[in-house]
C-alpha atoms as a PDB file:
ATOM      1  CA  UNK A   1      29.349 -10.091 -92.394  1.00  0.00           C
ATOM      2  CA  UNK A   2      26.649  -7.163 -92.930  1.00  0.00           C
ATOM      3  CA  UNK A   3      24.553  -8.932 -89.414  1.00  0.00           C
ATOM      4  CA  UNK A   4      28.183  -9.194 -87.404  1.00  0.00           C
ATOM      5  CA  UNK A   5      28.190  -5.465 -88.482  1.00  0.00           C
ATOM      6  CA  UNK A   6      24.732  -4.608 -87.305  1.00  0.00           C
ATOM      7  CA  UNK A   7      25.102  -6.783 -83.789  1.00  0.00           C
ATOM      8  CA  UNK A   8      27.928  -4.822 -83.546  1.00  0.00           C
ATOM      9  CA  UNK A   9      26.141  -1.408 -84.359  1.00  0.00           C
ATOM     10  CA  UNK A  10      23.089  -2.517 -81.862  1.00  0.00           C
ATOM     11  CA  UNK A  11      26.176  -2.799 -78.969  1.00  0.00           C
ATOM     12  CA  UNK A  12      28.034  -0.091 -79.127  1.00  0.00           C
ATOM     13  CA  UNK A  13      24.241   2.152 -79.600  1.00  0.00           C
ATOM     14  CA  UNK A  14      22.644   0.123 -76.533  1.00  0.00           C
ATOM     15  CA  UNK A  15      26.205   0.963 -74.401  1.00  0.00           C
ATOM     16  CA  UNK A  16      25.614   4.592 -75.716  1.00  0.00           C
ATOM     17  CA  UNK A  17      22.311   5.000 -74.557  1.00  0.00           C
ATOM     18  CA  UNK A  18      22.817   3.034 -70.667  1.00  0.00           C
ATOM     19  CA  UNK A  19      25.787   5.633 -70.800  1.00  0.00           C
ATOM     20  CA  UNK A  20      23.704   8.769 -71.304  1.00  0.00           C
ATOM     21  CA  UNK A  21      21.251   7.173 -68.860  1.00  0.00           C
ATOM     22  CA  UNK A  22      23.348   6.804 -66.000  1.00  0.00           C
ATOM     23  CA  UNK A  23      25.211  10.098 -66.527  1.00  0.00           C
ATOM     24  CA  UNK A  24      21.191  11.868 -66.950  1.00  0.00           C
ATOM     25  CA  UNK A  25      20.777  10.502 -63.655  1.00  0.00           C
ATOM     26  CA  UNK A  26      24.064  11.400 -61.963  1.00  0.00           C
ATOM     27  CA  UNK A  27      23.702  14.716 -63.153  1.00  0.00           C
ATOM     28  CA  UNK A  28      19.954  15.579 -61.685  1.00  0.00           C
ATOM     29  CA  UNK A  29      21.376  14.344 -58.318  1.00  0.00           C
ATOM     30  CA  UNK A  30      22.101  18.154 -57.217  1.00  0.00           C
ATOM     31  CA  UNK A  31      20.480  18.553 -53.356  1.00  0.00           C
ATOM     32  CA  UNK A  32      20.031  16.364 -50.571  1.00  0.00           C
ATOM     33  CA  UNK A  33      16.221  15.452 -51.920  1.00  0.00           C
ATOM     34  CA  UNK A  34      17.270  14.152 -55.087  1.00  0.00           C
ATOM     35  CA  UNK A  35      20.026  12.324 -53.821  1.00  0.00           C
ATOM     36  CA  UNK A  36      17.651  10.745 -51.428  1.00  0.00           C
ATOM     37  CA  UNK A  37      15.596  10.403 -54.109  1.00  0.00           C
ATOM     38  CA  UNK A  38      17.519   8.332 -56.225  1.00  0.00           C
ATOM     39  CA  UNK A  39      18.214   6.709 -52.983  1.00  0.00           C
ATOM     40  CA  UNK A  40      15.036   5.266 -52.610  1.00  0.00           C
ATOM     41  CA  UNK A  41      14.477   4.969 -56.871  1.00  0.00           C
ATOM     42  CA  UNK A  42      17.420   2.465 -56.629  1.00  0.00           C
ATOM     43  CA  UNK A  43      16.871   0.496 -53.819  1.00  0.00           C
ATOM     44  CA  UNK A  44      13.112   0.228 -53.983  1.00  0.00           C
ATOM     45  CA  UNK A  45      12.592   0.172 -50.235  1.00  0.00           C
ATOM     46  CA  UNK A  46      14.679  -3.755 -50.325  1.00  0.00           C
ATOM     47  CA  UNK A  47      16.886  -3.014 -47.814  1.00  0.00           C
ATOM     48  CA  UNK A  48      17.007  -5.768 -44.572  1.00  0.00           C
ATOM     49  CA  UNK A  49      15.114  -5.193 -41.226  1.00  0.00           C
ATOM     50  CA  UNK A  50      17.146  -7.513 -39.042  1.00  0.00           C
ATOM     51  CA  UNK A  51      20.884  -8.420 -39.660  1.00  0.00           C
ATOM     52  CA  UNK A  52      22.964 -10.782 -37.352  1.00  0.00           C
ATOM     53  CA  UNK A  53      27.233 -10.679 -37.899  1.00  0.00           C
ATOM     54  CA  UNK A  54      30.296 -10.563 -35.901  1.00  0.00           C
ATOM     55  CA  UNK A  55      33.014  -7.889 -35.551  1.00  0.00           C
ATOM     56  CA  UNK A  56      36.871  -8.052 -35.390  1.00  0.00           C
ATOM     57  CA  UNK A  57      37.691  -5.123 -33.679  1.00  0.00           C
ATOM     58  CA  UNK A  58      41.267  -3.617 -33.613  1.00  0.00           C
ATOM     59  CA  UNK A  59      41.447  -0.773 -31.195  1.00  0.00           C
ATOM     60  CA  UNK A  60      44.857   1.609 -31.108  1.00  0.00           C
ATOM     61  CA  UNK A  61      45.892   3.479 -27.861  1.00  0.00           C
ATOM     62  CA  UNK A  62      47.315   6.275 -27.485  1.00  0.00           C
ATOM     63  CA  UNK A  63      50.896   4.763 -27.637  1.00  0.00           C
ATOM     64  CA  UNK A  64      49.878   3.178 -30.559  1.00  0.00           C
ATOM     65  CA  UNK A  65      49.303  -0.183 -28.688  1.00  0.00           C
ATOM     66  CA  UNK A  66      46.355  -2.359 -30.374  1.00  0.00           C
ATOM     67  CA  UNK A  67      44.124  -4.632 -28.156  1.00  0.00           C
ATOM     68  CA  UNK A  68      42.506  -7.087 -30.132  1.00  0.00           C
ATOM     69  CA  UNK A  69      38.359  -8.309 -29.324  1.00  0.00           C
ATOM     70  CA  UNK A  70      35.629  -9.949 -30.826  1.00  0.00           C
ATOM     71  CA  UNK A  71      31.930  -8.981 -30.378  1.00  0.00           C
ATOM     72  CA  UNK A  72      28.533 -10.349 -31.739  1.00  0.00           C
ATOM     73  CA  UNK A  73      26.341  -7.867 -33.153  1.00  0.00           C
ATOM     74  CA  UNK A  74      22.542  -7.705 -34.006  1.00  0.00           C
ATOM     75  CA  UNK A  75      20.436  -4.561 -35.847  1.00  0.00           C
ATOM     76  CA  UNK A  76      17.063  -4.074 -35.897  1.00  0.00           C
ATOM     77  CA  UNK A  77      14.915  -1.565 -38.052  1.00  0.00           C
ATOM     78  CA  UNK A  78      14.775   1.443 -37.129  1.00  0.00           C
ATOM     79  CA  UNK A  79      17.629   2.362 -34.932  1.00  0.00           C
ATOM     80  CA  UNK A  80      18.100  -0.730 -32.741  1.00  0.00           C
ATOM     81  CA  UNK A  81      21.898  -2.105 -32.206  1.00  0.00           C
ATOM     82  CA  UNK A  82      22.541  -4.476 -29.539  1.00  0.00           C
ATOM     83  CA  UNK A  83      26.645  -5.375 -29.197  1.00  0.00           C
ATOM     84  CA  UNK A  84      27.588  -8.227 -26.913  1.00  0.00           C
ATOM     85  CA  UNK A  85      31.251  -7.447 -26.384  1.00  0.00           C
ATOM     86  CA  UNK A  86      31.673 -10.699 -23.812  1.00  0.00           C
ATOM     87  CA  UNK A  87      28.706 -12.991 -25.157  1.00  0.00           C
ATOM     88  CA  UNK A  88      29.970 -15.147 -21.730  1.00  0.00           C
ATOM     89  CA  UNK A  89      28.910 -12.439 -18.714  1.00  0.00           C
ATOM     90  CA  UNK A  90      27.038 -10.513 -20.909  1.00  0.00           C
ATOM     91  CA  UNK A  91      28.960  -7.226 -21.011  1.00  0.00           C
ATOM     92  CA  UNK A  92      28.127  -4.600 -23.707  1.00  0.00           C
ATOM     93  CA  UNK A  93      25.717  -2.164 -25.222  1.00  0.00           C
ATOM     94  CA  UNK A  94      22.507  -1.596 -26.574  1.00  0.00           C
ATOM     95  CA  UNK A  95      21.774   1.454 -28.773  1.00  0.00           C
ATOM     96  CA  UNK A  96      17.753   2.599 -29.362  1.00  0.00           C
ATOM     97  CA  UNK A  97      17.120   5.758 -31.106  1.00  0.00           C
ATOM     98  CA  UNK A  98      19.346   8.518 -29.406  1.00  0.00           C
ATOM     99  CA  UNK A  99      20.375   6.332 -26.189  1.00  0.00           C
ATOM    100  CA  UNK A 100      23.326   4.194 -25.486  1.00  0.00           C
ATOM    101  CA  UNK A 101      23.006   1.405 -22.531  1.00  0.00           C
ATOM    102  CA  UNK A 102      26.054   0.244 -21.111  1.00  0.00           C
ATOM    103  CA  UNK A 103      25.919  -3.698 -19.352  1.00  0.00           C
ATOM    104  CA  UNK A 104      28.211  -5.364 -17.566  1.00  0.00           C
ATOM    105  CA  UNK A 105      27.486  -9.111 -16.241  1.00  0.00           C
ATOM    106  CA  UNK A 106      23.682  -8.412 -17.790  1.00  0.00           C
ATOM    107  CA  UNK A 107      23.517  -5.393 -15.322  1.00  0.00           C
ATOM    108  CA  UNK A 108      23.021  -1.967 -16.765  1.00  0.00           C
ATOM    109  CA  UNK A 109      25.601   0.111 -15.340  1.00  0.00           C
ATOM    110  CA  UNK A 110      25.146   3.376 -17.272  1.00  0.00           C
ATOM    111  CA  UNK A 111      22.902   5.234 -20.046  1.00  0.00           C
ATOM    112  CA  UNK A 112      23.100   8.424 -22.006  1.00  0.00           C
ATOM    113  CA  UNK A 113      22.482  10.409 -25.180  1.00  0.00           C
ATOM    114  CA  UNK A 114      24.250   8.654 -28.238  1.00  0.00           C
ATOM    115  CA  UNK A 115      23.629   8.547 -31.758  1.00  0.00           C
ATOM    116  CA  UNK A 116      25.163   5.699 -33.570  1.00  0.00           C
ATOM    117  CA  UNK A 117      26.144   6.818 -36.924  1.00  0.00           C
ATOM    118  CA  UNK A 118      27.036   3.428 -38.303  1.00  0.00           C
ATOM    119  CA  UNK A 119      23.318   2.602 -37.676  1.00  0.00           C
ATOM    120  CA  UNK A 120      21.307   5.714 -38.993  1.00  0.00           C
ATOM    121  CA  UNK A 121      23.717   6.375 -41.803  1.00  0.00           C
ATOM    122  CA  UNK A 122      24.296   2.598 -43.409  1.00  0.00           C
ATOM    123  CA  UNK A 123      21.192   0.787 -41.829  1.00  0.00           C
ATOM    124  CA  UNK A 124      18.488   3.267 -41.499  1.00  0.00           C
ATOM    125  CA  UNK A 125      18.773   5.629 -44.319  1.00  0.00           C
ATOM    126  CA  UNK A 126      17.833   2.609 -47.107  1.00  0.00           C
ATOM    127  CA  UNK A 127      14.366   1.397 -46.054  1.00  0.00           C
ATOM    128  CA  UNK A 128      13.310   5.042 -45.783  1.00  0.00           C
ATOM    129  CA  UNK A 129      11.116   7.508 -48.355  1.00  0.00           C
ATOM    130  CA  UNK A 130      13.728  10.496 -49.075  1.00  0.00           C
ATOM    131  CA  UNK A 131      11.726  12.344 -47.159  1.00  0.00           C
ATOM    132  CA  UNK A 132      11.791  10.564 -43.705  1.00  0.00           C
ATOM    133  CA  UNK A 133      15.913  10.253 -44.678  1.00  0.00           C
ATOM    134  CA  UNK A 134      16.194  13.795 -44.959  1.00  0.00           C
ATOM    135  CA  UNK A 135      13.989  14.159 -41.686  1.00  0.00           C
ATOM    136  CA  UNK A 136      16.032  11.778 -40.082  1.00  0.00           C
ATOM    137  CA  UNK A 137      19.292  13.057 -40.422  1.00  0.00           C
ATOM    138  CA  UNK A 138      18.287  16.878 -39.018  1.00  0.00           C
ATOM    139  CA  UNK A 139      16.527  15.359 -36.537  1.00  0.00           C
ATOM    140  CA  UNK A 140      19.785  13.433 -35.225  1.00  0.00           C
ATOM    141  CA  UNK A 141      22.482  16.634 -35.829  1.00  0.00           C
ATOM    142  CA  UNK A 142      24.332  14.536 -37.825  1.00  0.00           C
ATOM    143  CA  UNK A 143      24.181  17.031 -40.870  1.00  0.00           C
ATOM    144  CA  UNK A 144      21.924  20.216 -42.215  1.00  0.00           C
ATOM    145  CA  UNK A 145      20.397  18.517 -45.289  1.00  0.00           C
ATOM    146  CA  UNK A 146      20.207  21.806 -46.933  1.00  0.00           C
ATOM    147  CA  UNK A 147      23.486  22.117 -47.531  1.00  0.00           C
ATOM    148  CA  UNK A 148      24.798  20.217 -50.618  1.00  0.00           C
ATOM    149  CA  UNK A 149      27.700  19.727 -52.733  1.00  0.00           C
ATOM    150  CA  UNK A 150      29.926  16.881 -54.613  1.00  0.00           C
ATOM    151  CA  UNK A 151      33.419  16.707 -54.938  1.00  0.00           C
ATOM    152  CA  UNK A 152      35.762  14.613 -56.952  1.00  0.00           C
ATOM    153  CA  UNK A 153      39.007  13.471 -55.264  1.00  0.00           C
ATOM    154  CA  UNK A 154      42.406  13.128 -56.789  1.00  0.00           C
ATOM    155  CA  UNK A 155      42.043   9.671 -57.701  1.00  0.00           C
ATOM    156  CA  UNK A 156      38.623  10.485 -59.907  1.00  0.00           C
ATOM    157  CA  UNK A 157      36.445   9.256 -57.466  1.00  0.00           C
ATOM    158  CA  UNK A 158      32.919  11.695 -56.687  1.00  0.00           C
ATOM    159  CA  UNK A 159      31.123  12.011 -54.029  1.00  0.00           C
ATOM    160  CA  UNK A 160      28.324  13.692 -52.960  1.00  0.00           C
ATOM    161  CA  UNK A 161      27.922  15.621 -49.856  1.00  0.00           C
ATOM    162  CA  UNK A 162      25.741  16.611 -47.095  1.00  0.00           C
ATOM    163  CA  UNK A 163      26.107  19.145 -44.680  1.00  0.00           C
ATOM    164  CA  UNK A 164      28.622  21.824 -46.778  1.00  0.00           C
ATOM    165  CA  UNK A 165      27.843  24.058 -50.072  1.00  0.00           C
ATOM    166  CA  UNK A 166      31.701  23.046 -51.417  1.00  0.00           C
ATOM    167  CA  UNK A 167      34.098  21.093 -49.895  1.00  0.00           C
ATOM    168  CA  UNK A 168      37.369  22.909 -48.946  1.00  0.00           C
ATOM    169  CA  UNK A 169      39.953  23.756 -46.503  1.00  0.00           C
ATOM    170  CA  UNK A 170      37.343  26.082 -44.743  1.00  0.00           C
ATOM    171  CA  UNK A 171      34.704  23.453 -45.023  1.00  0.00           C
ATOM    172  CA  UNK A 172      36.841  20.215 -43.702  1.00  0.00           C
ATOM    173  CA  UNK A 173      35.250  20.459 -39.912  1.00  0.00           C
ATOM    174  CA  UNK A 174      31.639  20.976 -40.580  1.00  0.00           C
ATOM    175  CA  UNK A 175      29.578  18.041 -39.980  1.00  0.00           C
ATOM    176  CA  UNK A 176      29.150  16.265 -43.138  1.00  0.00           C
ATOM    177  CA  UNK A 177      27.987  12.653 -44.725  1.00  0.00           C
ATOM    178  CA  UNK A 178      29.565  11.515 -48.064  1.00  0.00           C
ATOM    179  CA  UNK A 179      28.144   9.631 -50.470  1.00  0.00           C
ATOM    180  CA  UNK A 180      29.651   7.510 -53.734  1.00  0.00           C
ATOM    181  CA  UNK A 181      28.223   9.052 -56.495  1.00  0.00           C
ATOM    182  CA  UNK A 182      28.045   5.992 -58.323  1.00  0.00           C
ATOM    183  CA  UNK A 183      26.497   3.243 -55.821  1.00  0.00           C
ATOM    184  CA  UNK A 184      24.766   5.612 -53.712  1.00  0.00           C
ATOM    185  CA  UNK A 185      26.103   4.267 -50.773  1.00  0.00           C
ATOM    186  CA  UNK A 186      27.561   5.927 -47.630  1.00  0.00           C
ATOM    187  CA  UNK A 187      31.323   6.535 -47.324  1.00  0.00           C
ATOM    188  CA  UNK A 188      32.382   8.704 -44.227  1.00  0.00           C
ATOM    189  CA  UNK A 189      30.511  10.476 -41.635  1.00  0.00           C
ATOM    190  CA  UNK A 190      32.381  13.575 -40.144  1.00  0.00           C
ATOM    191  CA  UNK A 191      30.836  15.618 -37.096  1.00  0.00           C
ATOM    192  CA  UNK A 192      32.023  17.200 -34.103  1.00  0.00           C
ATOM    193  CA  UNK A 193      30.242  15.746 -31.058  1.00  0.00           C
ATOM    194  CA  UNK A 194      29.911  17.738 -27.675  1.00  0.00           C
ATOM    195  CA  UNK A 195      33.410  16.686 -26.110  1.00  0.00           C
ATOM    196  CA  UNK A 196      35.104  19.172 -28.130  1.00  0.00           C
ATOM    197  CA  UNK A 197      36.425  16.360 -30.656  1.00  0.00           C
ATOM    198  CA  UNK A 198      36.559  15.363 -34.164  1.00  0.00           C
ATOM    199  CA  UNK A 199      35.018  12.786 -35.114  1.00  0.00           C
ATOM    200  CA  UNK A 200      34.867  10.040 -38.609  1.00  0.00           C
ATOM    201  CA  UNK A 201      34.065   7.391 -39.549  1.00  0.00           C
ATOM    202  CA  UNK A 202      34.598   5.854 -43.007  1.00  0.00           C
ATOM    203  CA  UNK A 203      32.866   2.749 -44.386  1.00  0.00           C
ATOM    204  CA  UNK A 204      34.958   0.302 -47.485  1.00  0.00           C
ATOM    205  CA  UNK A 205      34.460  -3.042 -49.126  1.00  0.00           C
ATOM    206  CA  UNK A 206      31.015  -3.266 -49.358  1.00  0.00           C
ATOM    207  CA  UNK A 207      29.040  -6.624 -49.801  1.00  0.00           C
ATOM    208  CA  UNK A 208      25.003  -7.105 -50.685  1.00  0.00           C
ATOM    209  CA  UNK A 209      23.411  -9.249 -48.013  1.00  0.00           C
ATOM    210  CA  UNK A 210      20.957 -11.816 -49.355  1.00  0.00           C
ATOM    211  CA  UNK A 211      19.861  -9.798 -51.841  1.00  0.00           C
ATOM    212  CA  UNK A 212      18.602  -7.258 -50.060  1.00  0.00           C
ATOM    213  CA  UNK A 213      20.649  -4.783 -48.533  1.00  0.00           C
ATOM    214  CA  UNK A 214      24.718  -3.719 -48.267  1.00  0.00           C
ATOM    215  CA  UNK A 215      26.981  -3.505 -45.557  1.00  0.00           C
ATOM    216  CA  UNK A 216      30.972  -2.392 -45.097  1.00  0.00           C
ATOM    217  CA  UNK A 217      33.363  -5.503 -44.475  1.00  0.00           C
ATOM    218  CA  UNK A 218      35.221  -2.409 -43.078  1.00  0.00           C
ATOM    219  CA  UNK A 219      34.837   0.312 -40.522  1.00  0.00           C
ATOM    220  CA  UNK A 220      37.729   2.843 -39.347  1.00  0.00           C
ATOM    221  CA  UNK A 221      36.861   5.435 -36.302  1.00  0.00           C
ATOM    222  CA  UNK A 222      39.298   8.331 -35.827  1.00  0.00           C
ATOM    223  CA  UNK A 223      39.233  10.579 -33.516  1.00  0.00           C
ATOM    224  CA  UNK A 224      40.799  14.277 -34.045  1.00  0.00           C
ATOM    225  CA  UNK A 225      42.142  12.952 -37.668  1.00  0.00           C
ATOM    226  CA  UNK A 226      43.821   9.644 -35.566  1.00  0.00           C
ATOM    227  CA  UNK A 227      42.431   5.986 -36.647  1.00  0.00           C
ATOM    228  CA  UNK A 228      40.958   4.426 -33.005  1.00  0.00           C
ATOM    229  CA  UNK A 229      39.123   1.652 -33.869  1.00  0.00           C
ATOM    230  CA  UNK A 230      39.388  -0.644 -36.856  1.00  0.00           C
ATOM    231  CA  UNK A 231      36.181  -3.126 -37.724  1.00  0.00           C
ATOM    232  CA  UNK A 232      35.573  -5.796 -39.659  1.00  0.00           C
ATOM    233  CA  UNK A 233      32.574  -7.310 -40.580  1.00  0.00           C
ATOM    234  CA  UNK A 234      32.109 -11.251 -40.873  1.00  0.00           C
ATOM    235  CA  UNK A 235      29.691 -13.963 -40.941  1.00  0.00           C
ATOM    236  CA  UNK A 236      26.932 -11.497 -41.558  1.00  0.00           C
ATOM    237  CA  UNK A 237      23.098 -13.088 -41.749  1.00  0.00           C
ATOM    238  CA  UNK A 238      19.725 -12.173 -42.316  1.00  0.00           C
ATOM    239  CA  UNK A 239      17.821 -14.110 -39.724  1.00  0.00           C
ATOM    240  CA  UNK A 240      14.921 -16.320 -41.314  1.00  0.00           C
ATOM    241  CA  UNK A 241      12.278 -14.895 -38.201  1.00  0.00           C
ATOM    242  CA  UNK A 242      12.482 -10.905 -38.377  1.00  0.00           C
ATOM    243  CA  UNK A 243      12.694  -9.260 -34.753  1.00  0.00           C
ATOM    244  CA  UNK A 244      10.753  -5.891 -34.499  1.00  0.00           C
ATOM    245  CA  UNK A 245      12.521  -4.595 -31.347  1.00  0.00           C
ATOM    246  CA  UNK A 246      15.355  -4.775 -29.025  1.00  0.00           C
ATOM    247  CA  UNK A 247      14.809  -3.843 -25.595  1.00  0.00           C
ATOM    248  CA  UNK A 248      16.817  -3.333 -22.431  1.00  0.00           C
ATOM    249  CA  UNK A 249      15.102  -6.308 -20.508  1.00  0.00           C
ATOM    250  CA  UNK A 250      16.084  -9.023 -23.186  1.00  0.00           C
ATOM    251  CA  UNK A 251      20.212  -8.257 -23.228  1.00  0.00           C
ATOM    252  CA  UNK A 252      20.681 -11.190 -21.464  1.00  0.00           C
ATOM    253  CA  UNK A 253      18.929 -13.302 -24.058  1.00  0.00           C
ATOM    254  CA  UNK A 254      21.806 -14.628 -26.135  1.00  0.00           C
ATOM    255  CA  UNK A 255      19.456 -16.332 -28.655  1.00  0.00           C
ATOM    256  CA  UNK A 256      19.066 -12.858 -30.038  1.00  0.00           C
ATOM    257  CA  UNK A 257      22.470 -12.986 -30.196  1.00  0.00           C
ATOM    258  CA  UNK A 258      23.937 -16.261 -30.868  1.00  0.00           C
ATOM    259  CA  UNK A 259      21.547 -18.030 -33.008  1.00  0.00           C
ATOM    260  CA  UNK A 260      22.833 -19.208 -35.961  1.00  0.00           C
ATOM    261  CA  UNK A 261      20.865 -22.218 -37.110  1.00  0.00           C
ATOM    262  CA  UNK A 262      19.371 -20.992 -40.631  1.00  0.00           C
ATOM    263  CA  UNK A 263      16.818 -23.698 -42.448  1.00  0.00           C
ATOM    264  CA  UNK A 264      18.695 -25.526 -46.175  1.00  0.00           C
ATOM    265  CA  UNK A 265      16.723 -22.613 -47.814  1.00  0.00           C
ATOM    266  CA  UNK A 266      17.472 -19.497 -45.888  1.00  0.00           C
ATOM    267  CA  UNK A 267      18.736 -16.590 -48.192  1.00  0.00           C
ATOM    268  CA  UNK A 268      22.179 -15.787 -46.963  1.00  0.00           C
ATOM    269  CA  UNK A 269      24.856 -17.011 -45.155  1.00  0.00           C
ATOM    270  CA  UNK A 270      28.233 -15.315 -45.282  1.00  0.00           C
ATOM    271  CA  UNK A 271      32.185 -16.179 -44.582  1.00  0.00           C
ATOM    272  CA  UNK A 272      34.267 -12.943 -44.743  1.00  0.00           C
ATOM    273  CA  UNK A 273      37.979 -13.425 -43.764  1.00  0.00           C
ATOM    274  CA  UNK A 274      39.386 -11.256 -41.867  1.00  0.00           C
ATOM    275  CA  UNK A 275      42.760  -9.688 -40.632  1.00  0.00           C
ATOM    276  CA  UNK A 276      44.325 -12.354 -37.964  1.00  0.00           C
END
């Protein structure tokens, strides 16, 4: 009876003390550095180089019409996205660093300045030093790192946030990245771009790849507080031969696409249902 009293003792002190631990470490997260920081503390630089995984895509209209599509998506590190929206003739886009390349039928048909959030904010940020992060994101515009804050939400949920010094009505249209206080992971990106509009994006139901590395099963892009574009993320895989670079000349290649034969003992191979 006394050791089933002692086990019990050794519990309920060893819950105690990973309890003081994690809320020690919550509460020295108080600036962009530390957060970045414990950023790179927690993740230990494991974060993938290469991903491979479809998208559902559900775009809305302005009369609130949806047109349905599916597109074939590859990243590689740092800041290399390559979207095949029609994997037959070759249509879509290719994003490197702050440029967006348009194809249609394997012809580029347009470029210009574009910084993909969903890239620097979710696949970028977590194979970085919290240095290079916090370079990285005043480099792009996306937010001024020296502004700080966190914010709990009516449900109990906290965040922290980049960009603003406290969250608030006057606050709500500065350019800002949030942050779940307790995973560390991204959940919205809010800017206003050079159109004149408002822009977020918000990133749910994340899922470790492999082992090494997270991504959102779900993206939603609004525009001027109106949900555009609803993605979801399936059949995700980290390819067993790591590409360093994407380039304009190989869009055409749909191996670097398409290519889904992984070995018995590859890493990771993922289903994730999605919305018919």
């Amino acid at each position: 009876m006394n050791g089933l009293f002692r086990n019990k003792t050794f519990v309920m002190l060893a819950i105690g003390i990973i309890f003081l631990l994690s809320a020690s470490s919550c509460s020295n997260i108080t600036s962009s550095k530390s957060l970045f920081s414990a950023i790179e503390k927690k993740y230990e630089h494991n974060w993938f180089n290469n991903i491979r995984y479809m998208i559902s895509v559900i775009r809305f209209d302005d009369d609130n019409s949806e047109k349905r599509s599916t597109c074939s998506a590859e990243y590689v590190r740092p800041s290399q996205h390559i979207i095949k929206t029609d994997m037959i003739n070759d249509d879509g886009y290719i994003y490197i660093n702050d440029s967006i390349y348009a194809f249609s039928g394997g012809e580029m048909v347009s470029a210009r300045a574009d910084i993909n959030d969903f890239v620097l904010v979710v696949m970028d940020l977590y194979g970085m030093t919290a240095d290079d992060a916090i370079n990285h994101i005043n480099n792009s515009g996306l937010a001024n790192t020296s502004d700080f804050c966190s914010y709990t939400d009516t449900a109990g949920h906290k965040y922290y946030i980049i960009g603003i010094n406290e969250y608030s009505d006057d606050t709500k249209n500065e350019n800002q990245i949030w942050f779940d206080s307790q995973t560390l992971l991204p959940r919205m990106v809010m800017r206003n771009k050079t159109d004149g509009h408002r822009y977020a994006i918000t990133f749910d139901n994340f899922i470790q790849v492999g082992g090494c590395g997270w991504i959102p099963q779900k993206i939603t892009y609004s525009k001027d507080d109106k949900v555009r574009i609803i993605e979801r993320i399936y059949d995700a895989v980290i390819p067993i031969y790591e590409r360093t670079s994407i380039s304009i000349e190989n869009f055409c290649d749909n191996e670097t696409i398409n290519e889904r034969q992984l070995s018995p003992n590859s890493n990771f191979s993922l289903s994730i249902m999605v919305e018919p």
